[in-house]
Protein backbone atom coordinates (compact mmCIF):
# COMPACT_ATOMS: atom_id res chain seq x y z
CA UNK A 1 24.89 5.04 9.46
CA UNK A 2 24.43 4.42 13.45
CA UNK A 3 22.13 6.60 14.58
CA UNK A 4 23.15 8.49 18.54
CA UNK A 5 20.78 10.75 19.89
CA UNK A 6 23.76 13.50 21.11
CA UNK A 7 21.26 15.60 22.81
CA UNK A 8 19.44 13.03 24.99
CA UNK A 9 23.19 11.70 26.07
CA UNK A 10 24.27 14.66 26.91
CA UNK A 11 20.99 15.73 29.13
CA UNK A 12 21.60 12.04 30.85
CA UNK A 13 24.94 12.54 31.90
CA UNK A 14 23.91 16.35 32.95
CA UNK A 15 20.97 14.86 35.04
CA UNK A 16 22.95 11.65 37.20
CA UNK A 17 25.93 13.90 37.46
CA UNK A 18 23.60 16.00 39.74
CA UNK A 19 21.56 13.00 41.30
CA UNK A 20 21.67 13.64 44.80
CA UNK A 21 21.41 9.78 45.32
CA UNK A 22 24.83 8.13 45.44
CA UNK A 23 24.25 4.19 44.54
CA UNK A 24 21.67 5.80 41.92
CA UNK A 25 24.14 8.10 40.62
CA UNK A 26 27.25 5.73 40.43
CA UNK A 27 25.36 3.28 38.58
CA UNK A 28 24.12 5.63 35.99
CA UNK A 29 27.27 7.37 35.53
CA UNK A 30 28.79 4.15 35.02
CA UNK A 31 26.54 3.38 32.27
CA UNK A 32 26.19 6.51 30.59
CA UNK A 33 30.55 6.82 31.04
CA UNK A 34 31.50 3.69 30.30
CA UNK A 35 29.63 1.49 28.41
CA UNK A 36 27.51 3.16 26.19
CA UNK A 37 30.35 5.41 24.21
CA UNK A 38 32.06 1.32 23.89
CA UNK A 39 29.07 -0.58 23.06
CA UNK A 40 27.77 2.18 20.75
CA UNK A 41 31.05 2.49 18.78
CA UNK A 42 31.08 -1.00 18.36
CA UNK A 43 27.30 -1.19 17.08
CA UNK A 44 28.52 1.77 14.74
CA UNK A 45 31.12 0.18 13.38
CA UNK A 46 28.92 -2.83 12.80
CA UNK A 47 26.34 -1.43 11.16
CA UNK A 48 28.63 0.58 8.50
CA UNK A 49 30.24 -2.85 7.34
CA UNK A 50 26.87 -4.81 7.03
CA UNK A 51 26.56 -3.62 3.62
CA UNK A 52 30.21 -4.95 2.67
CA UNK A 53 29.52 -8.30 3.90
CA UNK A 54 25.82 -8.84 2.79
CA UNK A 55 25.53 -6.62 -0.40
CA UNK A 56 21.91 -8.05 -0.45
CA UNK A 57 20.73 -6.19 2.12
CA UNK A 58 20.14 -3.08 -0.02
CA UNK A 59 17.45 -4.92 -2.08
CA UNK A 60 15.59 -6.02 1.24
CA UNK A 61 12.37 -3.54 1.80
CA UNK A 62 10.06 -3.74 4.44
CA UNK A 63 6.40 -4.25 2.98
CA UNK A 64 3.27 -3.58 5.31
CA UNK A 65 4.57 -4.09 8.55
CA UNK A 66 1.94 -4.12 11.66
CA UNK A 67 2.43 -2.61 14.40
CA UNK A 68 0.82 -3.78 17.70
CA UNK A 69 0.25 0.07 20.18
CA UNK A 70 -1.51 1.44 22.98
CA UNK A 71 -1.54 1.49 26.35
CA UNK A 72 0.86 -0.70 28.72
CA UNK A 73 -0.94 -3.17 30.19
CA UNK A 74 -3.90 -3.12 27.89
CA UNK A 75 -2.97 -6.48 25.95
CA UNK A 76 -0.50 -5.16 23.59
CA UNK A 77 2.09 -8.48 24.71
CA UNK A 78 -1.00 -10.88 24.31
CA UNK A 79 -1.95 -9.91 21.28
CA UNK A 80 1.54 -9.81 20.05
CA UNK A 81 2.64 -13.19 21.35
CA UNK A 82 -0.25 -14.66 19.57
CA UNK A 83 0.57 -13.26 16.11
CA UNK A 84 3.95 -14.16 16.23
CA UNK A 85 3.08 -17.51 16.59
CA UNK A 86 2.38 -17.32 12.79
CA UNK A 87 5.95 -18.13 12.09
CA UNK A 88 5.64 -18.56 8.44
CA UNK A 89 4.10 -14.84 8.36
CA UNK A 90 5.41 -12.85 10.95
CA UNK A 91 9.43 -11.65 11.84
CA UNK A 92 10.21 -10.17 15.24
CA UNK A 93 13.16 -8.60 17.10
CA UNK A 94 14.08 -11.59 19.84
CA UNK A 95 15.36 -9.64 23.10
CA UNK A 96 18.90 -10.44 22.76
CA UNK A 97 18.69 -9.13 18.76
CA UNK A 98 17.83 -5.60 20.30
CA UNK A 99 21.04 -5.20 22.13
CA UNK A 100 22.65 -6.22 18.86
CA UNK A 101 21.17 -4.08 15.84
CA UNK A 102 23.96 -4.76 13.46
CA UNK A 103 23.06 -7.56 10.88
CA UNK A 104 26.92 -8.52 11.27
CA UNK A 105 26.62 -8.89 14.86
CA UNK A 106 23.18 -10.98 14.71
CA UNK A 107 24.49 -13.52 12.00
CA UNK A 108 27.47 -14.04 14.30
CA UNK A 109 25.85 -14.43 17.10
CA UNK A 110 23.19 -16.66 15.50
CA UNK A 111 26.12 -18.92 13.84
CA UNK A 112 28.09 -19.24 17.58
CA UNK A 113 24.58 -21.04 18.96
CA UNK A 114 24.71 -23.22 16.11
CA UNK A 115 28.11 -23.97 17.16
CA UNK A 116 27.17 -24.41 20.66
CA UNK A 117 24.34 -26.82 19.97
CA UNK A 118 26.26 -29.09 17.74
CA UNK A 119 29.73 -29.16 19.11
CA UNK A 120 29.39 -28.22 22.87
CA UNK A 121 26.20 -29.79 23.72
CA UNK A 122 24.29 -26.94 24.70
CA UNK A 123 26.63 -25.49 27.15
CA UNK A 124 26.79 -21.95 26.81
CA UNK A 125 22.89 -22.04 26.20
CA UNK A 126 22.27 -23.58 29.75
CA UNK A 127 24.60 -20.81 31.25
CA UNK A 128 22.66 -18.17 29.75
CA UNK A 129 19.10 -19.88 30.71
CA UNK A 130 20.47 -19.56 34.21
CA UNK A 131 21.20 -16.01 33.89
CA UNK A 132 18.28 -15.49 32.27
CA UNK A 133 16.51 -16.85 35.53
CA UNK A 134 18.27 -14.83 37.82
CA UNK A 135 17.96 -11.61 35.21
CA UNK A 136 14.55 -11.42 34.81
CA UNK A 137 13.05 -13.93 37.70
CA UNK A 138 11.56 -10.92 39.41
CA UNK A 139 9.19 -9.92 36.44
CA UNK A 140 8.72 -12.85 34.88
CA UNK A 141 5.09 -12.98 36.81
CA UNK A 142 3.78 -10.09 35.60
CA UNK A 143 5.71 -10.11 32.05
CA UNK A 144 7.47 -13.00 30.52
CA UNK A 145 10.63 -12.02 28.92
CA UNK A 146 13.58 -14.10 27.75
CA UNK A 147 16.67 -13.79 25.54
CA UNK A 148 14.86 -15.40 22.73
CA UNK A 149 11.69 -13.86 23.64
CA UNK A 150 9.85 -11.11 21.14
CA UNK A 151 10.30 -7.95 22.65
CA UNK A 152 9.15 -4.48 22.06
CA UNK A 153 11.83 -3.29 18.95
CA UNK A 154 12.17 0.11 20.47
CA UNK A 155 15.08 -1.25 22.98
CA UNK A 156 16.51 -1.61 19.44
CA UNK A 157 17.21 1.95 20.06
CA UNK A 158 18.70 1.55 23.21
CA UNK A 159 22.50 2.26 22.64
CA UNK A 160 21.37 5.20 20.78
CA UNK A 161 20.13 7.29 23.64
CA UNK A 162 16.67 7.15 21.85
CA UNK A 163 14.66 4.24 23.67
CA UNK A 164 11.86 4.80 25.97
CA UNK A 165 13.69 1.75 28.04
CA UNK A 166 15.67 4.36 29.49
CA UNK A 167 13.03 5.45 31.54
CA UNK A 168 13.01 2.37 33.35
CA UNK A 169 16.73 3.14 34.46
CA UNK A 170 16.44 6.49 34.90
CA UNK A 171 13.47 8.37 36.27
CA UNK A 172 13.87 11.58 34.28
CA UNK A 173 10.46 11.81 32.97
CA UNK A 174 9.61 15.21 31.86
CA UNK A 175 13.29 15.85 31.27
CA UNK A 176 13.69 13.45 28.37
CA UNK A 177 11.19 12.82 26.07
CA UNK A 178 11.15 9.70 24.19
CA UNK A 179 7.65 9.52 23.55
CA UNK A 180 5.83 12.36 21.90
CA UNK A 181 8.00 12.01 18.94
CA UNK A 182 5.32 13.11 16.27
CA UNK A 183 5.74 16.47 18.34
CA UNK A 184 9.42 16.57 16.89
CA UNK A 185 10.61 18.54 14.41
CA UNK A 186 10.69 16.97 10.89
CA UNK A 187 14.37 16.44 10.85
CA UNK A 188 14.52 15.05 13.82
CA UNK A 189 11.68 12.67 13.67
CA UNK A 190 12.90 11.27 9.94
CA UNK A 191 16.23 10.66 11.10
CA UNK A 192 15.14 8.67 13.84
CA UNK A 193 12.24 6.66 12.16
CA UNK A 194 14.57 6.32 8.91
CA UNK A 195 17.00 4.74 11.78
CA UNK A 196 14.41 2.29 12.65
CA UNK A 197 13.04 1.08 9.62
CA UNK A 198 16.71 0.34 8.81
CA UNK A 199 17.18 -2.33 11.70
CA UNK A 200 13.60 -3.58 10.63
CA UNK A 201 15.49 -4.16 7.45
CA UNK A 202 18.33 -5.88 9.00
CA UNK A 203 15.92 -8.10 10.86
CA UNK A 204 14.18 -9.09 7.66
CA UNK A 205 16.79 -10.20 6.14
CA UNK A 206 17.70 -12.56 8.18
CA UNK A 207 14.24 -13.85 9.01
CA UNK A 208 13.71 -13.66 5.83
CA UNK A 209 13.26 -10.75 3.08
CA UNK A 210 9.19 -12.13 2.48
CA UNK A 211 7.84 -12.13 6.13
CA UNK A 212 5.68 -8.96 7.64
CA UNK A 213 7.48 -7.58 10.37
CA UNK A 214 5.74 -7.73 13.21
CA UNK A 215 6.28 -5.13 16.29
CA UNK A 216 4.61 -4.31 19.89
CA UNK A 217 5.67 -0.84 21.70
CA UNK A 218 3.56 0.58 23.67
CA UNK A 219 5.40 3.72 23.52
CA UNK A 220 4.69 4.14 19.57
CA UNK A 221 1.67 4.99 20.94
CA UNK A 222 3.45 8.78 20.54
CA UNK A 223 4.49 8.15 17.00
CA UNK A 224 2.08 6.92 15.13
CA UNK A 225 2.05 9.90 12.78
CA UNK A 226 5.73 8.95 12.45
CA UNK A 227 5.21 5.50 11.86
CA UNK A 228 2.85 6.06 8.91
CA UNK A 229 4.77 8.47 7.51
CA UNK A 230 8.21 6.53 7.49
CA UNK A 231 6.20 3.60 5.94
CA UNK A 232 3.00 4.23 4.07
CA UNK A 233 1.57 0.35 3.69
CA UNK A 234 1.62 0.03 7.56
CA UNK A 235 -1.02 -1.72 9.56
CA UNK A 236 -1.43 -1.15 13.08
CA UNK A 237 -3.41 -2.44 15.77
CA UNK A 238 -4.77 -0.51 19.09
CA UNK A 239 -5.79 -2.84 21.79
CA UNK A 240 -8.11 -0.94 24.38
CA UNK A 241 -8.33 -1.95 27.97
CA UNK A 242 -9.84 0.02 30.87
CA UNK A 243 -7.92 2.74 32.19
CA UNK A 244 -8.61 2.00 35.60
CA UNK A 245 -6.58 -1.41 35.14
CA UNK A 246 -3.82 -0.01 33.09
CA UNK A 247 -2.23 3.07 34.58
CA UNK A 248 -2.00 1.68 38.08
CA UNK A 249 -0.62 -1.16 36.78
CA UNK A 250 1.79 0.62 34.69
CA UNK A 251 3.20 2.91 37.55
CA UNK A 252 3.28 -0.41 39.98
CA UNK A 253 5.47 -1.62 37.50
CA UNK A 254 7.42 0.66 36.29
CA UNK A 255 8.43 1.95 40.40
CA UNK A 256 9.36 -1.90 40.92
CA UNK A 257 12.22 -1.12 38.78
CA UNK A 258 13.04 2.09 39.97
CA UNK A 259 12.95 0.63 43.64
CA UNK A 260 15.24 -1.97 42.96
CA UNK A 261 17.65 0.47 41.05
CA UNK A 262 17.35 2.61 44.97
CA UNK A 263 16.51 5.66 43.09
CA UNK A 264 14.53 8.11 46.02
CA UNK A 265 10.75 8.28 46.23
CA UNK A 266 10.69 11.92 45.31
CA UNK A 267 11.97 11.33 42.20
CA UNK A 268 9.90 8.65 41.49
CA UNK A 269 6.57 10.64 42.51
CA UNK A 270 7.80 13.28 39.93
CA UNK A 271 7.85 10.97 37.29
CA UNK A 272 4.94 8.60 38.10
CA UNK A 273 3.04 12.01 38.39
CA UNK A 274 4.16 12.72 34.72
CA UNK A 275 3.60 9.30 33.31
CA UNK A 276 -0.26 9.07 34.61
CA UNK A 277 -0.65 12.42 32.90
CA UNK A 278 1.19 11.05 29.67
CA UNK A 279 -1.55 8.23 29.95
CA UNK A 280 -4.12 10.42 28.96
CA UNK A 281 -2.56 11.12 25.22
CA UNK A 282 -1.70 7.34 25.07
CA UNK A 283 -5.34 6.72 24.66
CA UNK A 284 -6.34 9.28 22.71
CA UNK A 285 -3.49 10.07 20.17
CA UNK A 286 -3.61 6.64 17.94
CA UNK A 287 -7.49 6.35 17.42
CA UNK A 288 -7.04 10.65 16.72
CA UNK A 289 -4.19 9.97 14.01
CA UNK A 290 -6.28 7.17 12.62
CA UNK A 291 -9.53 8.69 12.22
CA UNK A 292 -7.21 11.07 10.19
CA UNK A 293 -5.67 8.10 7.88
CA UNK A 294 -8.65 6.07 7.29
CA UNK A 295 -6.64 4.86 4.30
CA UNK A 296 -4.13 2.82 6.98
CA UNK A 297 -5.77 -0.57 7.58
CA UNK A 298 -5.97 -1.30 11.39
CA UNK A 299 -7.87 -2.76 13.83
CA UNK A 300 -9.14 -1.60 17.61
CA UNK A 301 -9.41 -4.45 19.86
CA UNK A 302 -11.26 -4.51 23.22
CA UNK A 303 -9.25 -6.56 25.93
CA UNK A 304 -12.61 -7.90 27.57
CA UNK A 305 -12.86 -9.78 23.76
CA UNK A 306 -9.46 -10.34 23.76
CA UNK A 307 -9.17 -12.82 27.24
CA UNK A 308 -13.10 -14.18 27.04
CA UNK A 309 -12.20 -15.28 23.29
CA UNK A 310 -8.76 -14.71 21.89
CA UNK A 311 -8.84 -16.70 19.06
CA UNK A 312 -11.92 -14.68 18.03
CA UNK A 313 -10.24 -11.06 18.58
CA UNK A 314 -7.20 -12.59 16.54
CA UNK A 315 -8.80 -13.37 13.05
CA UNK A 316 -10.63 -10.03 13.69
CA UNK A 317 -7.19 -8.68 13.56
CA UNK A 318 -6.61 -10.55 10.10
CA UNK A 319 -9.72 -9.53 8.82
CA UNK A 320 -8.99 -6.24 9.39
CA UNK A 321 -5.57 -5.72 7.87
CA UNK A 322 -6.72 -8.09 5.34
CA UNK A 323 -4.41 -10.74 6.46
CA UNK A 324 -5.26 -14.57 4.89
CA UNK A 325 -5.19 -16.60 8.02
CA UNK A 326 -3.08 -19.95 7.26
CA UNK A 327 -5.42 -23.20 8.34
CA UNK A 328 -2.70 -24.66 10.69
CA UNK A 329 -1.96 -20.75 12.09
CA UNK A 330 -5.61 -21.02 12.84
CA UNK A 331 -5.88 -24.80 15.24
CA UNK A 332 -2.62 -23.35 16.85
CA UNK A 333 -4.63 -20.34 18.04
CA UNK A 334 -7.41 -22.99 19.43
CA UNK A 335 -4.95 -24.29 21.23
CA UNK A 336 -3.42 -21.58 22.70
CA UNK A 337 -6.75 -20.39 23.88
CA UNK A 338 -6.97 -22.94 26.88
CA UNK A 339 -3.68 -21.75 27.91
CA UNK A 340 -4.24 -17.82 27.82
CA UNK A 341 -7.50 -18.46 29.42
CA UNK A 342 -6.12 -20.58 32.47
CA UNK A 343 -3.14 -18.24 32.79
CA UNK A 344 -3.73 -15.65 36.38
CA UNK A 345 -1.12 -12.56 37.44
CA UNK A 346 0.57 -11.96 40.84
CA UNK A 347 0.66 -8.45 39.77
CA UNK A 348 -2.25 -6.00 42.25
CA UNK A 349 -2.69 -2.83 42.07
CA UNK A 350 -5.03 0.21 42.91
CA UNK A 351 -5.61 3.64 41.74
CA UNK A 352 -5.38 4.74 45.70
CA UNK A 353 -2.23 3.73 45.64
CA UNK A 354 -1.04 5.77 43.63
CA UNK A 355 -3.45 8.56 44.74
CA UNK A 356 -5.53 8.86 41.57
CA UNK A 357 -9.13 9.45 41.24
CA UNK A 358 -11.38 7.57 39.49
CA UNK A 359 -13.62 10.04 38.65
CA UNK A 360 -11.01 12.56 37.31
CA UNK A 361 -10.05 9.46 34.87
CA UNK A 362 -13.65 9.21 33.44
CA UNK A 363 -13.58 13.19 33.25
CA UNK A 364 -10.92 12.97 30.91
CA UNK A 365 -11.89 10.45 28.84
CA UNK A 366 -15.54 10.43 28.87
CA UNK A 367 -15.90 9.97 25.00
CA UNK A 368 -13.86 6.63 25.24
CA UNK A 369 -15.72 5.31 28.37
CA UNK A 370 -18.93 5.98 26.41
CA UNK A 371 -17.60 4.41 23.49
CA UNK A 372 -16.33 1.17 24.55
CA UNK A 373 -18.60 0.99 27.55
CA UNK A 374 -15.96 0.29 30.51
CA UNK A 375 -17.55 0.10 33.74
CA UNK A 376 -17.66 2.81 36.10
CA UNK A 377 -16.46 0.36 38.92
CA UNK A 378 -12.80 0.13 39.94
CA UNK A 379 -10.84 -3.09 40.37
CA UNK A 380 -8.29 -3.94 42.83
CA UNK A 381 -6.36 -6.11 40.88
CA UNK A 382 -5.34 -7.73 37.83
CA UNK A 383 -6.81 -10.79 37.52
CA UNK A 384 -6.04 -11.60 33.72
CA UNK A 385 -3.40 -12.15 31.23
């Protein structure tokens, strides 16, 4: 069945029914009011008659998935764009599938393009590339997304009051918690994660029932107790980046949004205020739960080894999680390298901006500055992929 996360709905309606912001609070009411009881019935209704229309779904199991965590901003998207470039191997969630989680409603959607390619020329996919432009023009220089673009899978959870995308809408941090979710009861957690691995399903198959599926969420970061318990044979890799570079450039991104969306700039020190301090459990909590499952195959990649030689960091990835690496998967990752090497962000940033202390950061994690030896220096920028 559709899975709704009551409790989160109901503390998001509470919460913009008492925003003191109007434009902030008519646009979330009109969200949380209107469209998500529609949309969410519909996907409900979907999902409870993909059985009856593709029987073979129920023999479809998900088999050693990998899952690509850690910090935002600390190469998670690289590192996932590359390996999804093994085609053959690899399935991913596309954006547009996300809003969409019913196998029913991807097929269709799937067969109208086909339509639309062969008898209307390409019509109604020019009309979305424009809206795509105008959608996501703003962010495209700091993170490329698309309709057809791989996407983290947790907006998969979106109309279900569960995703951490919500956050991005609505600056409720330390209100709603979609993060620490191997902190949730054991009910709770398995009905979410059972919830998940059932629109992984749906995804594989109609990729196709023998690929890996292949996911990047930097907010699984908080579940990855959850992860491995919902599916045993699961592979993960933890890309490490300086933390200097990645929670400034995580809050810089994340108030973009919130600017745009006019919510006020007390809320949004509240909740930067509790994201920086969630930052410090990003880093630690996956290499913690993994030096506790040394059985789960994964693989901890440095970002400095990542940009100076991806193609390098990637078949350390395979040789990790015991992946064979295909002989035309690996001259596509030569050729990529050129590319990820020439690419440069717009996106700057500073820790003073966002009054944090460089110092206090290495306090906190001196055990992980030792280990992977980031310097003690802090940048101004983000120069790099």
């Amino acid at each position: 069945m559709f899975y709704f996360h009551f409790a989160n709905y109901r503390t998001m309606v509470r919460l913009a029914w008492r925003e003191r912001n109007p434009r902030a609070r008519g646009y979330a009411l009109a969200v949380l009011l209107l469209a998500v009881p529609v949309v969410s019935a519909f996907h409900a209704l979907c999902f409870a008659l993909d059985p009856v229309f593709f029987p073979g779904l129920m023999r479809t199991t998900v088999r050693a998935p990998v899952f690509v965590l850690g910090h935002a901003r600390s190469g998670t998207t690289l590192i996932h764009r590359l390996l999804s470039k093994d085609r053959g191997r690899f399935s991913t969630f596309a954006l547009y599938e996300m809003y969409f989680p019913s196998l029913l409603q991807k097929w269709t959607l799937r067969k109208l393009g086909a339509v639309d390619r062969h008898h209307l020329g390409g019509r109604i996919a020019a009309l979305l590339r424009r809206w795509e432009d105008q959608r996501y023009g703003a962010v495209r220089q700091v993170h490329r997304m698309g309709l057809h673009e791989p996407e983290e899978d947790d907006m998969v959870l979106y109309y279900s009051c569960a995703s951490g995308y919500w956050i991005t809408k609505l600056p409720y941090l330390g209100d709603l918690d979609f993060y620490d979710v191997d902190a949730w009861p054991a009910r709770k957690r398995r009905r979410l994660m059972n919830f998940y691995r059932e629109c992984v399903r749906r995804q594989l198959y109609l990729n196709g029932a023998e690929k890996t599926h292949l996911s990047k969420n930097p907010i699984f970061a908080g579940r990855v107790e959850a992860l491995i318990e919902t599916f045993p044979d699961a592979r993960i890799v933890v890309p490490v980046r300086n933390p200097y570079e990645t929670i400034p450039s995580l809050l810089k991104l994340v108030r973009g949004g919130w600017k745009r969306l006019g919510w006020d700039a007390e809320s949004q020190a509240r909740c930067l205020a509790v994201l920086a301090e969630q930052s410090f459990h990003t880093y630690r909590h996956p290499l913690e739960v993994l030096e506790r499952h040394p059985e789960t195959p994964h693989a901890v990649v440095d970002y400095r080894d990542l940009v100076a030689d991806p193609a390098a960091a990637i078949e350390h990835i395979y040789e990790r999680l015991a992946i064979p690496i295909a002989p035309e998967y690996q001259a596509l990752l030569s050729s990529e390298e050129k590319r990820v090497r020439s690419h440069r962000s717009g996106h700057t940033y500073s820790l003073a901006e966002f009054d944090l202390e460089a110092d206090a950061i290495r306090l906190r994690l001196k055990d992980l500055f030792d280990r992977f030896g980031w310097d003690a220096a802090t940048p101004s920028g983000d120069p790099t992929p």
